[in-house]
PDB file of N, CA and C in Angstrom:
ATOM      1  N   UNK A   1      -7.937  -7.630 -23.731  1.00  0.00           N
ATOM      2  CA  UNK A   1      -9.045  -6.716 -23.541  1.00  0.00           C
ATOM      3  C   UNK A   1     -10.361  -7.381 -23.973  1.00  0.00           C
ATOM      4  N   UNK A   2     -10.493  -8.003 -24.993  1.00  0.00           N
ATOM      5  CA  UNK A   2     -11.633  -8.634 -25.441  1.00  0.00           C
ATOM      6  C   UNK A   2     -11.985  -9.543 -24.720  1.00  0.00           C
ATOM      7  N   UNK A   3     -10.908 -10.652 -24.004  1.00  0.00           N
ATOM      8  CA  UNK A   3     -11.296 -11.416 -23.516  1.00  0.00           C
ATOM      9  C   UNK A   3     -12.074 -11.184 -21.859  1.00  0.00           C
ATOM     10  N   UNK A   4     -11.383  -9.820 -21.476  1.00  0.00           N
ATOM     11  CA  UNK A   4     -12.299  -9.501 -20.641  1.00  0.00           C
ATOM     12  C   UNK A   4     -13.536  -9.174 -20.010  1.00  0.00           C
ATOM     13  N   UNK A   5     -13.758  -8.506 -21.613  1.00  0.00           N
ATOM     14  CA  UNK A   5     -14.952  -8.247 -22.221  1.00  0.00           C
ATOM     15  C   UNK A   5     -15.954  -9.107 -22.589  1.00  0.00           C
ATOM     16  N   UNK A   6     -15.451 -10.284 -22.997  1.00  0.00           N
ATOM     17  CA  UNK A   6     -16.119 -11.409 -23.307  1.00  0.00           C
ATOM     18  C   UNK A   6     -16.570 -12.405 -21.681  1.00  0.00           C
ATOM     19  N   UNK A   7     -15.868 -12.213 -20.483  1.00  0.00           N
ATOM     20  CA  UNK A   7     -15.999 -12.516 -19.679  1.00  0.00           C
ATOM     21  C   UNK A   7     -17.079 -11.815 -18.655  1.00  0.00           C
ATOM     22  N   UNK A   8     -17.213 -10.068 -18.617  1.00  0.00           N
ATOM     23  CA  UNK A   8     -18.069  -9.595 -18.401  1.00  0.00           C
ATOM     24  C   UNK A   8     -19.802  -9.847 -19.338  1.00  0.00           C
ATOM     25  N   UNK A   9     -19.433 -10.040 -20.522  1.00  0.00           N
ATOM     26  CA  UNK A   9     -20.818 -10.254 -21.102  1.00  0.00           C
ATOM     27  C   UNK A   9     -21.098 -11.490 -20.767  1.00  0.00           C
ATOM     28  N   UNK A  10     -20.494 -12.761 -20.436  1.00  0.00           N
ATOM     29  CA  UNK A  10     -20.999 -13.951 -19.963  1.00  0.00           C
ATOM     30  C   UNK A  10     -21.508 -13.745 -18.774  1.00  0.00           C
ATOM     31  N   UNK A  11     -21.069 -12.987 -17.585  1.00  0.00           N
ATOM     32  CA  UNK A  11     -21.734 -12.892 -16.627  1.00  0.00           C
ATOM     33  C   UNK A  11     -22.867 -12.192 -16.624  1.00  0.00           C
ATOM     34  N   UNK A  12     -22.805 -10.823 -17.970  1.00  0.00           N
ATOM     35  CA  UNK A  12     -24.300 -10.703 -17.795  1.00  0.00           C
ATOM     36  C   UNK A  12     -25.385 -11.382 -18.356  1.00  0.00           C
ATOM     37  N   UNK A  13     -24.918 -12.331 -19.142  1.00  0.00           N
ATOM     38  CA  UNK A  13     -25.932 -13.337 -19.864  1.00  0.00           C
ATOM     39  C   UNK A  13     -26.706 -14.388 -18.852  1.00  0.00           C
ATOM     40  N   UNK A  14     -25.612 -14.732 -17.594  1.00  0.00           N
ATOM     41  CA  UNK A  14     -26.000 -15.631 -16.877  1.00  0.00           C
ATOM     42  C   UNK A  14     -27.021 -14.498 -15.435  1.00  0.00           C
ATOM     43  N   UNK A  15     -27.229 -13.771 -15.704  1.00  0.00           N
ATOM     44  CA  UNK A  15     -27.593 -12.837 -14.819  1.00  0.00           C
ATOM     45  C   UNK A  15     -28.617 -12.727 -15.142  1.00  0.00           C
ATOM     46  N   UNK A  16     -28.728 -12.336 -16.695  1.00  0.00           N
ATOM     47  CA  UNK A  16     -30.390 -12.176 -17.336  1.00  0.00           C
ATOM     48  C   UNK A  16     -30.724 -13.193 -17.152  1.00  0.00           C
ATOM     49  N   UNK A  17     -30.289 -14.366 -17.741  1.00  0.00           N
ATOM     50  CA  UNK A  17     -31.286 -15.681 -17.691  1.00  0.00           C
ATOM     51  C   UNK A  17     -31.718 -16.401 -15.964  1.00  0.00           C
ATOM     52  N   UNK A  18     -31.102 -15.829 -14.914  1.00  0.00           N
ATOM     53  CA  UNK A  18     -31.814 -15.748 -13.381  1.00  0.00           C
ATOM     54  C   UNK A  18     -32.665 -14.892 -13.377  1.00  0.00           C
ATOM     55  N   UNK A  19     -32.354 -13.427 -13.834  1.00  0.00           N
ATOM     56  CA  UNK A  19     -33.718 -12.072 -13.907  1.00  0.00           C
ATOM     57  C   UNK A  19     -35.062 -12.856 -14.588  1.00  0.00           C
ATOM     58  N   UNK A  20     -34.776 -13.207 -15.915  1.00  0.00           N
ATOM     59  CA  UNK A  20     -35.960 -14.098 -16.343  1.00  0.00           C
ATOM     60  C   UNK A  20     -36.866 -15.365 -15.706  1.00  0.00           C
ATOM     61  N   UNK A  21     -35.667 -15.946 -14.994  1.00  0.00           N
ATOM     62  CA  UNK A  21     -36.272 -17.360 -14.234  1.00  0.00           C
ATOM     63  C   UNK A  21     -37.308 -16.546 -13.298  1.00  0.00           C
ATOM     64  N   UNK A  22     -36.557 -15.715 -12.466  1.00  0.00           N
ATOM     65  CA  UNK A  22     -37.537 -15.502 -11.403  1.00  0.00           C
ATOM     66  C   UNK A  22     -38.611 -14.293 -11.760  1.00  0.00           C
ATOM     67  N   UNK A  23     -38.295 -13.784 -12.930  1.00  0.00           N
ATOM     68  CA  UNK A  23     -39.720 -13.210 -13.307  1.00  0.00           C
ATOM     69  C   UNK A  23     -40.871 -13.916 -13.911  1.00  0.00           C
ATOM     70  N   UNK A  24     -40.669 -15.033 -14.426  1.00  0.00           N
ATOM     71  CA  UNK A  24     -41.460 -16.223 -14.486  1.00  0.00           C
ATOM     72  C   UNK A  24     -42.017 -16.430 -13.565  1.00  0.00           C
ATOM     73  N   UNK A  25     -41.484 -16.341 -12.789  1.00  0.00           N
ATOM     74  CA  UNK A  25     -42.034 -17.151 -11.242  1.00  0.00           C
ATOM     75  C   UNK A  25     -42.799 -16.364 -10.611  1.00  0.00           C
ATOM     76  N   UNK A  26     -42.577 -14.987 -10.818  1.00  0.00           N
ATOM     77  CA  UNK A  26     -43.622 -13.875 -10.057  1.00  0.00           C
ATOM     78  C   UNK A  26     -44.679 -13.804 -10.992  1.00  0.00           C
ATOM     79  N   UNK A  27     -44.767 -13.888 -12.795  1.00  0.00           N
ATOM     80  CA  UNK A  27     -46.246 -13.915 -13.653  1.00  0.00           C
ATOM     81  C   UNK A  27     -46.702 -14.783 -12.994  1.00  0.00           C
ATOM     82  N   UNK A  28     -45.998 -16.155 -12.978  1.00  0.00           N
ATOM     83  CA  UNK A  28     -47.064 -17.261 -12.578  1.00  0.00           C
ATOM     84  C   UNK A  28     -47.649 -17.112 -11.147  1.00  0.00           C
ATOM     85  N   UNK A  29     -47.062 -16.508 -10.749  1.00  0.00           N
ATOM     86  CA  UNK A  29     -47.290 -16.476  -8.828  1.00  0.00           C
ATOM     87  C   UNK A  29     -48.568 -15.663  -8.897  1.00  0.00           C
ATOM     88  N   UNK A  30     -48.586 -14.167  -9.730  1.00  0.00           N
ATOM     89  CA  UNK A  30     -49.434 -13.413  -9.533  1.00  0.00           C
ATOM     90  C   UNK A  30     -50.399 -13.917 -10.349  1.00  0.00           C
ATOM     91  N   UNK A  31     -50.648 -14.644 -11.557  1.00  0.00           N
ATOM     92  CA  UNK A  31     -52.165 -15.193 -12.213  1.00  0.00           C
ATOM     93  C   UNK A  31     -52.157 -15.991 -11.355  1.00  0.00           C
ATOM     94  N   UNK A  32     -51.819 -17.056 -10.812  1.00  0.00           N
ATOM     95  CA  UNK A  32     -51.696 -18.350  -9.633  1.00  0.00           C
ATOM     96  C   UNK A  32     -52.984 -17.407  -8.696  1.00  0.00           C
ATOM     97  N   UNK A  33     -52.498 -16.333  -8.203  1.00  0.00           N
ATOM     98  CA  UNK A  33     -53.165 -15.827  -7.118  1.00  0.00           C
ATOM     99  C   UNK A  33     -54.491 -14.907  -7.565  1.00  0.00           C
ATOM    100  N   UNK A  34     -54.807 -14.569  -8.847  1.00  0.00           N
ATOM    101  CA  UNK A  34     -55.838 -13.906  -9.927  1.00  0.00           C
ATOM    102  C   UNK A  34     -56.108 -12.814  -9.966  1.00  0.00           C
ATOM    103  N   UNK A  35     -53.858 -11.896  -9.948  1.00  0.00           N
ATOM    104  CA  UNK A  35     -53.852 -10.599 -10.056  1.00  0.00           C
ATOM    105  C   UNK A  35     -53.937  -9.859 -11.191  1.00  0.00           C
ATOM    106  N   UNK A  36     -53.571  -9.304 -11.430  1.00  0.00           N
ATOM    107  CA  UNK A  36     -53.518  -8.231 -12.837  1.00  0.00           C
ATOM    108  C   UNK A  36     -51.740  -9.013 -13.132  1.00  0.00           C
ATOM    109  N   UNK A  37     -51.525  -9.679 -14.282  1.00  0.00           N
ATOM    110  CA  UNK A  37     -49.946  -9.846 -14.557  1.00  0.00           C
ATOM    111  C   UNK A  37     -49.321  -8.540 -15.574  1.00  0.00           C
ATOM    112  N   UNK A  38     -50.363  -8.156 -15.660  1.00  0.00           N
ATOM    113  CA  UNK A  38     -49.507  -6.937 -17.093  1.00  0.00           C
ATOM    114  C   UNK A  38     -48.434  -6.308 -16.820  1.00  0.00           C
ATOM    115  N   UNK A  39     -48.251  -5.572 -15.704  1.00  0.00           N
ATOM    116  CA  UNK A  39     -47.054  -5.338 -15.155  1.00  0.00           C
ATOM    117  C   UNK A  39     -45.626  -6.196 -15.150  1.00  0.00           C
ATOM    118  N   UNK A  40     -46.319  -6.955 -14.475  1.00  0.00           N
ATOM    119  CA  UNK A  40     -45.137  -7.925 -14.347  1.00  0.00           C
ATOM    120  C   UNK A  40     -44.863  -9.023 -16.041  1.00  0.00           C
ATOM    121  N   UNK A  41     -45.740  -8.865 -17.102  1.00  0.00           N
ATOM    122  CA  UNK A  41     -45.264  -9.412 -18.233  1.00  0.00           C
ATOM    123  C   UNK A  41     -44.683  -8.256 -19.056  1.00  0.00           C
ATOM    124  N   UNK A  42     -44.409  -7.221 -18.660  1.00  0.00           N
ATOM    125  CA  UNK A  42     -43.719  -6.623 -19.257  1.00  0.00           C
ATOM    126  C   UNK A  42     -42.728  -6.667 -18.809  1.00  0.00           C
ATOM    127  N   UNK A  43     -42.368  -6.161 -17.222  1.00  0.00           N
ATOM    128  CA  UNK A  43     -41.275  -6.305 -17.223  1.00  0.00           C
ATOM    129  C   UNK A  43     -40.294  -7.864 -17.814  1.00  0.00           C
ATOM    130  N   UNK A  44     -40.606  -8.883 -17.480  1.00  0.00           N
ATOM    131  CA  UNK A  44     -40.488  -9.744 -18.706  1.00  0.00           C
ATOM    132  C   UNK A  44     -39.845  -9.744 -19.124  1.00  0.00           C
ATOM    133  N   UNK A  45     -40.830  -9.209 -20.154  1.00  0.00           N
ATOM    134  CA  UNK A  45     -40.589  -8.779 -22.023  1.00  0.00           C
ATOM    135  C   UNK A  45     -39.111  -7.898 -22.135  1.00  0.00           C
ATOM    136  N   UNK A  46     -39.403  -6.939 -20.814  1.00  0.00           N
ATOM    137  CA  UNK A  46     -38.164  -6.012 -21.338  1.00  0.00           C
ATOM    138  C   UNK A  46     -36.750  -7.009 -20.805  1.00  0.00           C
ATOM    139  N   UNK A  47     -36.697  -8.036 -19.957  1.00  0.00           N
ATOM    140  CA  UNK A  47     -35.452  -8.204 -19.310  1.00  0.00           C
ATOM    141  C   UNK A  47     -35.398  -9.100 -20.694  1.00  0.00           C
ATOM    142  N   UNK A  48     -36.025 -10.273 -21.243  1.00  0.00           N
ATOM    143  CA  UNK A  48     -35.867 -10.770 -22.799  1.00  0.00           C
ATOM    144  C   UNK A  48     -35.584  -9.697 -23.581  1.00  0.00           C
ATOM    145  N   UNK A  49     -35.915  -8.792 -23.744  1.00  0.00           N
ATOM    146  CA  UNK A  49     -35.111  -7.900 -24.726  1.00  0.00           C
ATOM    147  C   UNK A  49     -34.129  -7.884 -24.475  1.00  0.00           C
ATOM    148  N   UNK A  50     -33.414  -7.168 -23.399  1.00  0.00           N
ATOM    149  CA  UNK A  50     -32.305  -6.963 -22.834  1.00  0.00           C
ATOM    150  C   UNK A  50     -31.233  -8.232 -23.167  1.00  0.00           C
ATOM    151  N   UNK A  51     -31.916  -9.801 -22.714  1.00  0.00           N
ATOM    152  CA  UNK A  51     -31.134 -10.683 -23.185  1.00  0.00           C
ATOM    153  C   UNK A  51     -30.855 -10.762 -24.113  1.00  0.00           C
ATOM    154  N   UNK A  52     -31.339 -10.609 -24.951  1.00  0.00           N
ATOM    155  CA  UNK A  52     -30.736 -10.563 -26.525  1.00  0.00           C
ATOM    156  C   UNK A  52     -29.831  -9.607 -26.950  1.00  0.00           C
ATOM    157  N   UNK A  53     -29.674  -8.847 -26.197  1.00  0.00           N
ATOM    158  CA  UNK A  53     -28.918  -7.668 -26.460  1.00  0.00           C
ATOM    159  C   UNK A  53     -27.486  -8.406 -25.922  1.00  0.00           C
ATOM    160  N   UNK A  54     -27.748  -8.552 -24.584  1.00  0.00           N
ATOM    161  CA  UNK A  54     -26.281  -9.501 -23.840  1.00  0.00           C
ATOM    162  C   UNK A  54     -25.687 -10.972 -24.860  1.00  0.00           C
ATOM    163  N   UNK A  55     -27.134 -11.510 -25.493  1.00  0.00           N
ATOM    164  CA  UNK A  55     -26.311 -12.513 -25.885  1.00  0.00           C
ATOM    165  C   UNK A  55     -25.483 -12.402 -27.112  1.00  0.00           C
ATOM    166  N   UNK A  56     -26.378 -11.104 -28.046  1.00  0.00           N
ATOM    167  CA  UNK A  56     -25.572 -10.871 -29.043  1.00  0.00           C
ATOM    168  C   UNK A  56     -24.352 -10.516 -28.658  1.00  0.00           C
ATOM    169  N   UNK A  57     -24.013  -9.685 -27.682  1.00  0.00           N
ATOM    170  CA  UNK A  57     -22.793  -8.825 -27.240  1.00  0.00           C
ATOM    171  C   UNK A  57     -21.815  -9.880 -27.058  1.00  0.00           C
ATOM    172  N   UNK A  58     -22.267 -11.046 -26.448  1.00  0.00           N
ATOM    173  CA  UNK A  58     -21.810 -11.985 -25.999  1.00  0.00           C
ATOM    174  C   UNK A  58     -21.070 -13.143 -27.099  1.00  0.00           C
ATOM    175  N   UNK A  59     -22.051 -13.452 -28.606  1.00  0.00           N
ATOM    176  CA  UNK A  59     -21.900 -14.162 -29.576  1.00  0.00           C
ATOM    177  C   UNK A  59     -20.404 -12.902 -30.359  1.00  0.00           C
ATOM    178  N   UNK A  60     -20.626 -11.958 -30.351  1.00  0.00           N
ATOM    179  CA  UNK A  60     -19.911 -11.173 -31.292  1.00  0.00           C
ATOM    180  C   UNK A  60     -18.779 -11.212 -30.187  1.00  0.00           C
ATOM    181  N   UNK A  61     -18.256 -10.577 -29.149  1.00  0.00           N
ATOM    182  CA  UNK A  61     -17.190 -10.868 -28.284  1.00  0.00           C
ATOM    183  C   UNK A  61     -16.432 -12.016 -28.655  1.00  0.00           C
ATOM    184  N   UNK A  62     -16.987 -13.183 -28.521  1.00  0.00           N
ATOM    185  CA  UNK A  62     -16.715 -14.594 -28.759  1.00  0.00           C
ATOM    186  C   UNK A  62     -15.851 -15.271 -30.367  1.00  0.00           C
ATOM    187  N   UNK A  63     -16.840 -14.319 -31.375  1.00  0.00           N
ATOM    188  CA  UNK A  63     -16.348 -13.951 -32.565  1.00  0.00           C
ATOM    189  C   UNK A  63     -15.253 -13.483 -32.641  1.00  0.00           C
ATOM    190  N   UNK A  64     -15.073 -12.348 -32.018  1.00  0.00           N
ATOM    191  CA  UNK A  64     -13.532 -11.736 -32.234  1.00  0.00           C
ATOM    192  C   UNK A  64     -12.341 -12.241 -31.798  1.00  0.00           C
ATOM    193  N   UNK A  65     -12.616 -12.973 -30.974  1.00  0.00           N
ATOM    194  CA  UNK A  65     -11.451 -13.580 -29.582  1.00  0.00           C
ATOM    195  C   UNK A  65     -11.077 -14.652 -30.769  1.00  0.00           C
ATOM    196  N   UNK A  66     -12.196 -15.450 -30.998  1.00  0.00           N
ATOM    197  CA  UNK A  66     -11.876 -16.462 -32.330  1.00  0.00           C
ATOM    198  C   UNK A  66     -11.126 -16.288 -33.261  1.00  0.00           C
ATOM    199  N   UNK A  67     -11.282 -15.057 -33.999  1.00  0.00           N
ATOM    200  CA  UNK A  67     -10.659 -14.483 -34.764  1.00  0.00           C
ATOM    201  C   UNK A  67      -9.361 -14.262 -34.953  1.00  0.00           C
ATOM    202  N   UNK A  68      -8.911 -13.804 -33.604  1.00  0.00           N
ATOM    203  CA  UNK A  68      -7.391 -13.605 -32.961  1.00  0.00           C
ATOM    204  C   UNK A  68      -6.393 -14.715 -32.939  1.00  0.00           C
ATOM    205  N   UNK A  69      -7.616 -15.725 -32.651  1.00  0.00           N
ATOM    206  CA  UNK A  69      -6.507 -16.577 -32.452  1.00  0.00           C
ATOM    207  C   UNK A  69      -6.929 -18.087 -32.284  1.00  0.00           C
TER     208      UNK A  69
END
């Protein structure tokens, strides 16, 4: 069970860190072009939050499986 678990949080870790790449790419696109980025640096901010949330989920999963065995 954990390890399944631990397999779903890797995929969402690798999911956030594409959400992030290409929200990078739209701040820079939109100052590039000399829009308003605030919008788009938040959203951001919130998908980095979010990662941290996955990676902890992800570090502690990893922990337990260890644990086992």
């Amino acid at each position: 069970m954990i390890a399944a678990h631990l397999e779903q949080a890797e995929g969402h870790v690798l999911l956030g860190e594409q959400h992030i790449a290409h929200q990078r790419e739209i701040v820079a696109e939109l100052a590039d072009r000399g829009h308003d980025t605030a919008a788009a640096r938040e959203l951001l901010a919130q998908f980095e939050d979010l990662q941290k949330l996955h990676v902890s989920d992800r570090d502690r999963l990893r922990a337990e499986l260890a644990a086992l065995g």
